[in-house]
N, C-alpha and C. Protein backbone atom coordinates (compact mmCIF):
# COMPACT_ATOMS: atom_id res chain seq x y z
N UNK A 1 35.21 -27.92 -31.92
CA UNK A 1 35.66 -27.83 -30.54
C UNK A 1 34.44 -27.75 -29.62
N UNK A 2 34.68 -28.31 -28.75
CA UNK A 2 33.55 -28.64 -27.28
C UNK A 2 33.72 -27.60 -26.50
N UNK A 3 32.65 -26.62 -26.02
CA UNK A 3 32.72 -25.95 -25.18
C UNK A 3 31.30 -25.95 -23.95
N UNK A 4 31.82 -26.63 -22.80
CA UNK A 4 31.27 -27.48 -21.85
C UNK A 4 30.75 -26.10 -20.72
N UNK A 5 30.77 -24.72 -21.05
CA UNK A 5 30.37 -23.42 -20.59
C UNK A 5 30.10 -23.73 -18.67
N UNK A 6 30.94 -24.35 -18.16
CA UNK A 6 30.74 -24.75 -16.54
C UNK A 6 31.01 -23.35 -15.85
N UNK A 7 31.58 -22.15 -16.38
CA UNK A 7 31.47 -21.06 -15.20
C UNK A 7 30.40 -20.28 -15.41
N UNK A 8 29.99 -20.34 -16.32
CA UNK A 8 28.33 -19.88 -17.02
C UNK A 8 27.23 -20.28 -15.88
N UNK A 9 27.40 -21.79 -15.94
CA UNK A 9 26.28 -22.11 -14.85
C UNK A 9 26.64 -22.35 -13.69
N UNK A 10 27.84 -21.97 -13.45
CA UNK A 10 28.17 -21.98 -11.78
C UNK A 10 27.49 -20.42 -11.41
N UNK A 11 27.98 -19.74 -11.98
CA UNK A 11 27.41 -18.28 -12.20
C UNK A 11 26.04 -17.94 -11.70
N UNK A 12 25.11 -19.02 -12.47
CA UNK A 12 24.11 -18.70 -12.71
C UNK A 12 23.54 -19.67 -11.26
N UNK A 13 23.73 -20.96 -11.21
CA UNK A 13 23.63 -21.38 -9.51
C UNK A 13 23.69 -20.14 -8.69
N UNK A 14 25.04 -19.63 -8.67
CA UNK A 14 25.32 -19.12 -7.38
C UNK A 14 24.42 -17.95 -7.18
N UNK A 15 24.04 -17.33 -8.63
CA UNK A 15 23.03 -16.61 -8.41
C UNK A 15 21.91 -16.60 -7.93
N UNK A 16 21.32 -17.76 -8.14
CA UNK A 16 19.86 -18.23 -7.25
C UNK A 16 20.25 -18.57 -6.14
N UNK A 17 21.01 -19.19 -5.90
CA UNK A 17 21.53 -19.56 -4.74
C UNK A 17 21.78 -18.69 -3.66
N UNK A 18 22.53 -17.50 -3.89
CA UNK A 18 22.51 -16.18 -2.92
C UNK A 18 21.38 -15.69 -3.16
N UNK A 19 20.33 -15.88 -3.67
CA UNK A 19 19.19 -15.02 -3.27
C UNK A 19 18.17 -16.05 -2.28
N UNK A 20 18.75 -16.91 -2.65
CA UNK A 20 17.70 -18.24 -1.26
C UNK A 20 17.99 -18.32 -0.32
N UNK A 21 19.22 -17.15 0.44
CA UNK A 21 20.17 -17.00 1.37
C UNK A 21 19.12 -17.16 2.69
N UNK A 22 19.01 -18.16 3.85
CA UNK A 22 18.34 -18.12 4.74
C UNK A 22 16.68 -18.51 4.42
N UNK A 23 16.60 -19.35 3.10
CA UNK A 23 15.71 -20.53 3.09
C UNK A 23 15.76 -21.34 4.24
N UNK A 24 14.42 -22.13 4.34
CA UNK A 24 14.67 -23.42 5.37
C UNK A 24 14.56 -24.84 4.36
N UNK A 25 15.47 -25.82 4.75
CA UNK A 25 15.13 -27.16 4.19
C UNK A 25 16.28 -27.51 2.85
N UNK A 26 15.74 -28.12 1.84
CA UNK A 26 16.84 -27.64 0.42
C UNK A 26 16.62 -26.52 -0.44
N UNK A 27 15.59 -25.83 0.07
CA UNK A 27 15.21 -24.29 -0.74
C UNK A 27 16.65 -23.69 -0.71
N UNK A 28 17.32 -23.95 -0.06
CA UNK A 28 18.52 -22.55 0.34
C UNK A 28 20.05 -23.50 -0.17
N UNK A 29 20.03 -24.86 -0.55
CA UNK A 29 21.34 -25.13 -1.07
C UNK A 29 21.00 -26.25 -2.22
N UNK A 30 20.03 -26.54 -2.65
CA UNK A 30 19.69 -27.35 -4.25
C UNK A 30 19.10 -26.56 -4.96
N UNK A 31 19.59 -26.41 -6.21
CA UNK A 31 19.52 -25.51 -7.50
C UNK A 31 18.26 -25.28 -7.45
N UNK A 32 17.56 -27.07 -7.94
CA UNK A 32 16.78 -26.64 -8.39
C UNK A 32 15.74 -26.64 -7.82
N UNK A 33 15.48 -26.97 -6.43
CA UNK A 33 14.56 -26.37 -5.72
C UNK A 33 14.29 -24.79 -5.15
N UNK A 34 15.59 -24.48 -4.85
CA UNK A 34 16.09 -22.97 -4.92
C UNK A 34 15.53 -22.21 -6.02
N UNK A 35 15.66 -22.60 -7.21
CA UNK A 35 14.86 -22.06 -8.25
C UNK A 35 13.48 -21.78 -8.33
N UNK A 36 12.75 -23.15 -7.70
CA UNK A 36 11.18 -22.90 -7.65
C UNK A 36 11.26 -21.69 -6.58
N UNK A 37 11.91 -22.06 -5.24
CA UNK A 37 11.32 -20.93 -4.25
C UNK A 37 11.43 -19.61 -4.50
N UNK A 38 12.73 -19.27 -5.62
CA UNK A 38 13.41 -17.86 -5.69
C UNK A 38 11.63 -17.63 -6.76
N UNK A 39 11.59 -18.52 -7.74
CA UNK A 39 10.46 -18.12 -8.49
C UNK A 39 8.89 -17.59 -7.57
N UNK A 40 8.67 -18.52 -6.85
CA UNK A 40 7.63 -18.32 -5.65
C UNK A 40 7.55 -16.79 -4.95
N UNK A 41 9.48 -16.70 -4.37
CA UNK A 41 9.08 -15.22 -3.38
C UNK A 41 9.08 -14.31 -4.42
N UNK A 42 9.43 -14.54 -5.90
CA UNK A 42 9.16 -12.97 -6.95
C UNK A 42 7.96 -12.92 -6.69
N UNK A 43 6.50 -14.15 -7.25
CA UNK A 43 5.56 -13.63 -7.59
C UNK A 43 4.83 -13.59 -5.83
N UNK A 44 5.34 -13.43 -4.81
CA UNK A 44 4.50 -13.14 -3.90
C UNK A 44 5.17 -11.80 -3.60
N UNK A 45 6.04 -11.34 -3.80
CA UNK A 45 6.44 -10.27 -3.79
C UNK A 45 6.11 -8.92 -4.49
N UNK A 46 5.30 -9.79 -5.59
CA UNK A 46 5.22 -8.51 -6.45
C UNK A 46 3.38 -8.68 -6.29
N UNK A 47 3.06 -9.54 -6.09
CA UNK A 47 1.85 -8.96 -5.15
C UNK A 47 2.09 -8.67 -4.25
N UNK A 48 2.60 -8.67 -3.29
CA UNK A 48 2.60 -7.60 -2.12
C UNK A 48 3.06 -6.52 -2.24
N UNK A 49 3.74 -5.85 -3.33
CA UNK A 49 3.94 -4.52 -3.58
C UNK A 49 2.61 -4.08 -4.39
N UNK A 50 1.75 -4.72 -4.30
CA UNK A 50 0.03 -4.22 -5.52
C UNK A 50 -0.44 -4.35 -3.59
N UNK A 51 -0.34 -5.15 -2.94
CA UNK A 51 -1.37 -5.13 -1.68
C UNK A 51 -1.18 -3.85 -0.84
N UNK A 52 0.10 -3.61 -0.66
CA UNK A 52 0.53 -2.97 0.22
C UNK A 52 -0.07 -0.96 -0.10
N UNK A 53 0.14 -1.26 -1.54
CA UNK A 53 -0.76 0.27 -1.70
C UNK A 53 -2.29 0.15 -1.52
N UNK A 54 -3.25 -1.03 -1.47
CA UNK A 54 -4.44 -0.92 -0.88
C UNK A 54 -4.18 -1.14 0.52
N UNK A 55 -3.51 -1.48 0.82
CA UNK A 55 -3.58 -1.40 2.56
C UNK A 55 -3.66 -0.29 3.09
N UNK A 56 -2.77 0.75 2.53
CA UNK A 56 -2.40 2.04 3.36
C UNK A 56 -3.71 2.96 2.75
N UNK A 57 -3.71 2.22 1.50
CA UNK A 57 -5.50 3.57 1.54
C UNK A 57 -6.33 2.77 2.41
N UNK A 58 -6.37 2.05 2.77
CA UNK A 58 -7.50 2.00 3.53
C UNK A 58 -7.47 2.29 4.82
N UNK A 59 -6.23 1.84 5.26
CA UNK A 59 -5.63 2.73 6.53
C UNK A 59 -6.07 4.71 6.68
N UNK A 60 -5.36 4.87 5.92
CA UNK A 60 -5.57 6.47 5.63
C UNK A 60 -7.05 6.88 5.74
N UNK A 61 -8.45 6.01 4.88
CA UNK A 61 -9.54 6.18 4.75
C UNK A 61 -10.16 6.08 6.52
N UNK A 62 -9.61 4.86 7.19
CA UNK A 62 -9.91 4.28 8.17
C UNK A 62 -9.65 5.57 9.49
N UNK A 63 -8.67 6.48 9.22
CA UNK A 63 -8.31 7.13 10.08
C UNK A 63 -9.12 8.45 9.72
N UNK A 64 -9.19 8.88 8.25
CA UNK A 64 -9.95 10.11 8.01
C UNK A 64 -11.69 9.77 8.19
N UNK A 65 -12.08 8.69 8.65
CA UNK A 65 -13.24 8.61 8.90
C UNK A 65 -13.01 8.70 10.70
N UNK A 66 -12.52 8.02 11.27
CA UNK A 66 -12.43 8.15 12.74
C UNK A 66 -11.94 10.24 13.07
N UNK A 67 -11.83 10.90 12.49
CA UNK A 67 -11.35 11.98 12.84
C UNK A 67 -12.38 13.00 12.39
N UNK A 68 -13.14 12.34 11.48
CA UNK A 68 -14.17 12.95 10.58
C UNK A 68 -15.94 13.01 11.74
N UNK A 69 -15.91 11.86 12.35
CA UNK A 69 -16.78 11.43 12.76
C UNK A 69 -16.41 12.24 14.33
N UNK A 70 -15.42 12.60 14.54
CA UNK A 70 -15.66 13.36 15.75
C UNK A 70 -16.13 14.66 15.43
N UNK A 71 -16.45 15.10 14.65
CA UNK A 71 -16.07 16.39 14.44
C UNK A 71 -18.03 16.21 13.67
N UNK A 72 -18.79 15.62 13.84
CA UNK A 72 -20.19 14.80 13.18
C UNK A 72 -20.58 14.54 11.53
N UNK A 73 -19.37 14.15 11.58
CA UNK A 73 -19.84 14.01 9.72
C UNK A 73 -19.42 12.74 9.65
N UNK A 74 -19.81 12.21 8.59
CA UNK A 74 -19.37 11.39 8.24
C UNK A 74 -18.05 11.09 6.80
N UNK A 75 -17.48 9.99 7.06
CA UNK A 75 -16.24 9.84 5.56
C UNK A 75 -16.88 10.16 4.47
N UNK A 76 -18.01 9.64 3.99
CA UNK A 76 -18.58 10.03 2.95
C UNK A 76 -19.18 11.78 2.63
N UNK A 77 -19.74 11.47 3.33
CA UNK A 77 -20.42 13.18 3.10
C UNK A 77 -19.31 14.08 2.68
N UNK A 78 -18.04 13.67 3.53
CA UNK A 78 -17.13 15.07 4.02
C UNK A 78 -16.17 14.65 2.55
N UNK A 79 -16.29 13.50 1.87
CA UNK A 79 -15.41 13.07 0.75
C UNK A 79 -16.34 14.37 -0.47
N UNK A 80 -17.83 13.99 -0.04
CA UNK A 80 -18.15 14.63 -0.78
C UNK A 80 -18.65 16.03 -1.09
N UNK A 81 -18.48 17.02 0.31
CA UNK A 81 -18.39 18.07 0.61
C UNK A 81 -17.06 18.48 -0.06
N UNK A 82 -15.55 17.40 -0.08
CA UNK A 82 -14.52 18.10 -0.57
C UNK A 82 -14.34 18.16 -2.12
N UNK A 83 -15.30 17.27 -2.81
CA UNK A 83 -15.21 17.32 -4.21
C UNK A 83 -16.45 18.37 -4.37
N UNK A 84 -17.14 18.61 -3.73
CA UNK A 84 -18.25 19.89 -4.22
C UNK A 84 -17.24 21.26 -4.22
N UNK A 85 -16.58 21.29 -2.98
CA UNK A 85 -15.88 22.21 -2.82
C UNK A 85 -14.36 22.58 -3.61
N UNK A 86 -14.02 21.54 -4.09
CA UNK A 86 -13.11 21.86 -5.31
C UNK A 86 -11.80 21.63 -4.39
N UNK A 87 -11.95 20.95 -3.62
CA UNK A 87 -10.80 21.00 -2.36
C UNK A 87 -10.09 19.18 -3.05
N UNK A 88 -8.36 19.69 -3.94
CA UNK A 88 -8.35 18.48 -4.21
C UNK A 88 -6.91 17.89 -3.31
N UNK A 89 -6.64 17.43 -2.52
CA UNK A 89 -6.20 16.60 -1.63
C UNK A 89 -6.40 15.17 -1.11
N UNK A 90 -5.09 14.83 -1.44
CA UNK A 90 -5.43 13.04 -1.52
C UNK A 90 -5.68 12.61 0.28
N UNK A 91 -5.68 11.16 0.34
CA UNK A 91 -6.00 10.44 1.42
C UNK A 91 -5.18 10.44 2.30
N UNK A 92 -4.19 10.38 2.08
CA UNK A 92 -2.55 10.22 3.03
C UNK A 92 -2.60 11.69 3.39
N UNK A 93 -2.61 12.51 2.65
CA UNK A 93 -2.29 14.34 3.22
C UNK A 93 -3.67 14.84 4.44
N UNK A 94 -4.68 13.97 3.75
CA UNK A 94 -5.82 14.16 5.29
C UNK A 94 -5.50 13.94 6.07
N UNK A 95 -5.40 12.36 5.94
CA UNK A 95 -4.80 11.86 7.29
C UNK A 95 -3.61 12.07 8.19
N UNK A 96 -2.25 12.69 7.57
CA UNK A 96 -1.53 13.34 8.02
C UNK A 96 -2.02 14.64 8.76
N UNK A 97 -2.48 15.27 8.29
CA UNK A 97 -2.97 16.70 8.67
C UNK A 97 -4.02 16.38 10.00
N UNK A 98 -4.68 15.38 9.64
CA UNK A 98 -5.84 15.27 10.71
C UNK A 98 -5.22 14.41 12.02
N UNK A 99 -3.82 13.69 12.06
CA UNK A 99 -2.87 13.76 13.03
C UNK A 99 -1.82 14.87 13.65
N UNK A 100 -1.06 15.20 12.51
CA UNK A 100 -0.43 16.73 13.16
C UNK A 100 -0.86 17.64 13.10
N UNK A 101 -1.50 17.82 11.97
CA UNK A 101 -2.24 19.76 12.39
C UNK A 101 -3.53 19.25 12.56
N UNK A 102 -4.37 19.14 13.60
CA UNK A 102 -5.88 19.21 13.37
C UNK A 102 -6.31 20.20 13.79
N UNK A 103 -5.96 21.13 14.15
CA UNK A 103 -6.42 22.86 13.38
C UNK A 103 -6.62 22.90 12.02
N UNK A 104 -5.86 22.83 11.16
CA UNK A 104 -5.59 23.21 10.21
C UNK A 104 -6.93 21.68 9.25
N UNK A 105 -6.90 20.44 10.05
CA UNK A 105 -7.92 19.67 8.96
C UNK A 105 -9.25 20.13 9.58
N UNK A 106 -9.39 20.86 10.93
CA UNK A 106 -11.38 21.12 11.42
C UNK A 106 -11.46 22.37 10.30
N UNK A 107 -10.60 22.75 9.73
CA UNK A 107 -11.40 23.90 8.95
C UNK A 107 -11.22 23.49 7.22
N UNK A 108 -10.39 22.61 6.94
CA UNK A 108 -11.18 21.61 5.79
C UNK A 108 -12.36 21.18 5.93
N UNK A 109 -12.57 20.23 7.38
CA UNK A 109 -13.96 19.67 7.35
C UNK A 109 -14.96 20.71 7.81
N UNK A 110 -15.22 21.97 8.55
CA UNK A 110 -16.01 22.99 8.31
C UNK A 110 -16.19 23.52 6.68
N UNK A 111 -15.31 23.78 5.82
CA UNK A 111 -15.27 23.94 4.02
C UNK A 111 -15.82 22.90 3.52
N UNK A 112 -15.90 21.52 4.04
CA UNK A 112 -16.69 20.43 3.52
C UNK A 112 -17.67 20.40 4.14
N UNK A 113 -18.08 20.51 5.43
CA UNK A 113 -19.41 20.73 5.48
C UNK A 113 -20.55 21.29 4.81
N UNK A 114 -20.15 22.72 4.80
CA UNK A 114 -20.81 23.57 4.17
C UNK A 114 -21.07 23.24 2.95
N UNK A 115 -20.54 22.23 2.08
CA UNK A 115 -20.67 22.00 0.60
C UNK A 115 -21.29 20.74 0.64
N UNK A 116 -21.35 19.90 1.99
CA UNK A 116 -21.60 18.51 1.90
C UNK A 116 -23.19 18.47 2.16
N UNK A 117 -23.63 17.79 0.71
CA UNK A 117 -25.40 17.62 0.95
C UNK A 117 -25.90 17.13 2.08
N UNK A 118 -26.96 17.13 2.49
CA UNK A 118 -27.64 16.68 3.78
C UNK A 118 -28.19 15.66 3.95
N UNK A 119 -28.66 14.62 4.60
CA UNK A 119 -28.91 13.27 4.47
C UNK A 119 -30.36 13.48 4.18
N UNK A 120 -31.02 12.61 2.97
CA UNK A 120 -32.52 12.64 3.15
C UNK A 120 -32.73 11.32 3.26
N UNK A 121 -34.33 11.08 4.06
CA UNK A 121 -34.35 9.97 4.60
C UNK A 121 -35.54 9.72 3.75
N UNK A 122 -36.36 8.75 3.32
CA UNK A 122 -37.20 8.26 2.70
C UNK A 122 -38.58 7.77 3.64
């Protein structure tokens, strides 16, 4: 007996097919171009979920240096005033803190000062 499995791959169309929902061109109603694009936005998608966590550290870095530098230190020093000092707090919680409480981050970066070596010049 012949079994010609047609709701199998209607199935499986309609599946790519609703995910190409609001393609432009035949991306959004031919299989099998629909197929390449659905294949395309996975793998740009799943690099941009690897980009998007270096973006925001660097964001975070970008802001704990602008907040750092008012206060006369620099990102580095004060990174490394906080690992002398045993002070372990990630990048996002600085930078939070050094937007809503900056009371509470000038006396982190006074605790990193004090631990942060001094520049020697050659």
């Amino acid at each position: 007996m012949r079994v010609k499995g047609g709701t199998t791959t209607r199935a499986r169309h309609k599946k790519v097919l609703k995910s190409t929902k609001g393609y432009r061109g035949r991306q959004k109603n031919t299989f099998r171009v629909a197929k390449q694009a659905n294949m395309k936005a996975g793998l740009h998608a799943y690099r941009g979920r690897k980009l998007k966590k270096r973006t925001y550290r660097a964001l975070w870095i970008q802001r704990l240096n602008a907040a750092v530098r008012a206060t006369g230190l620099t990102y580095s020093r004060f990174i490394d005033g906080l690992t002398k000092s045993k002070i372990a707090v990630n990048r996002k919680n600085l930078s939070e803190l050094a937007i809503n409480k900056p009371e509470v981050f000038a006396k982190i970066v006074n605790v990193a000062k004090e631990k942060a070596s001094s520049p020697t010049r050659k």
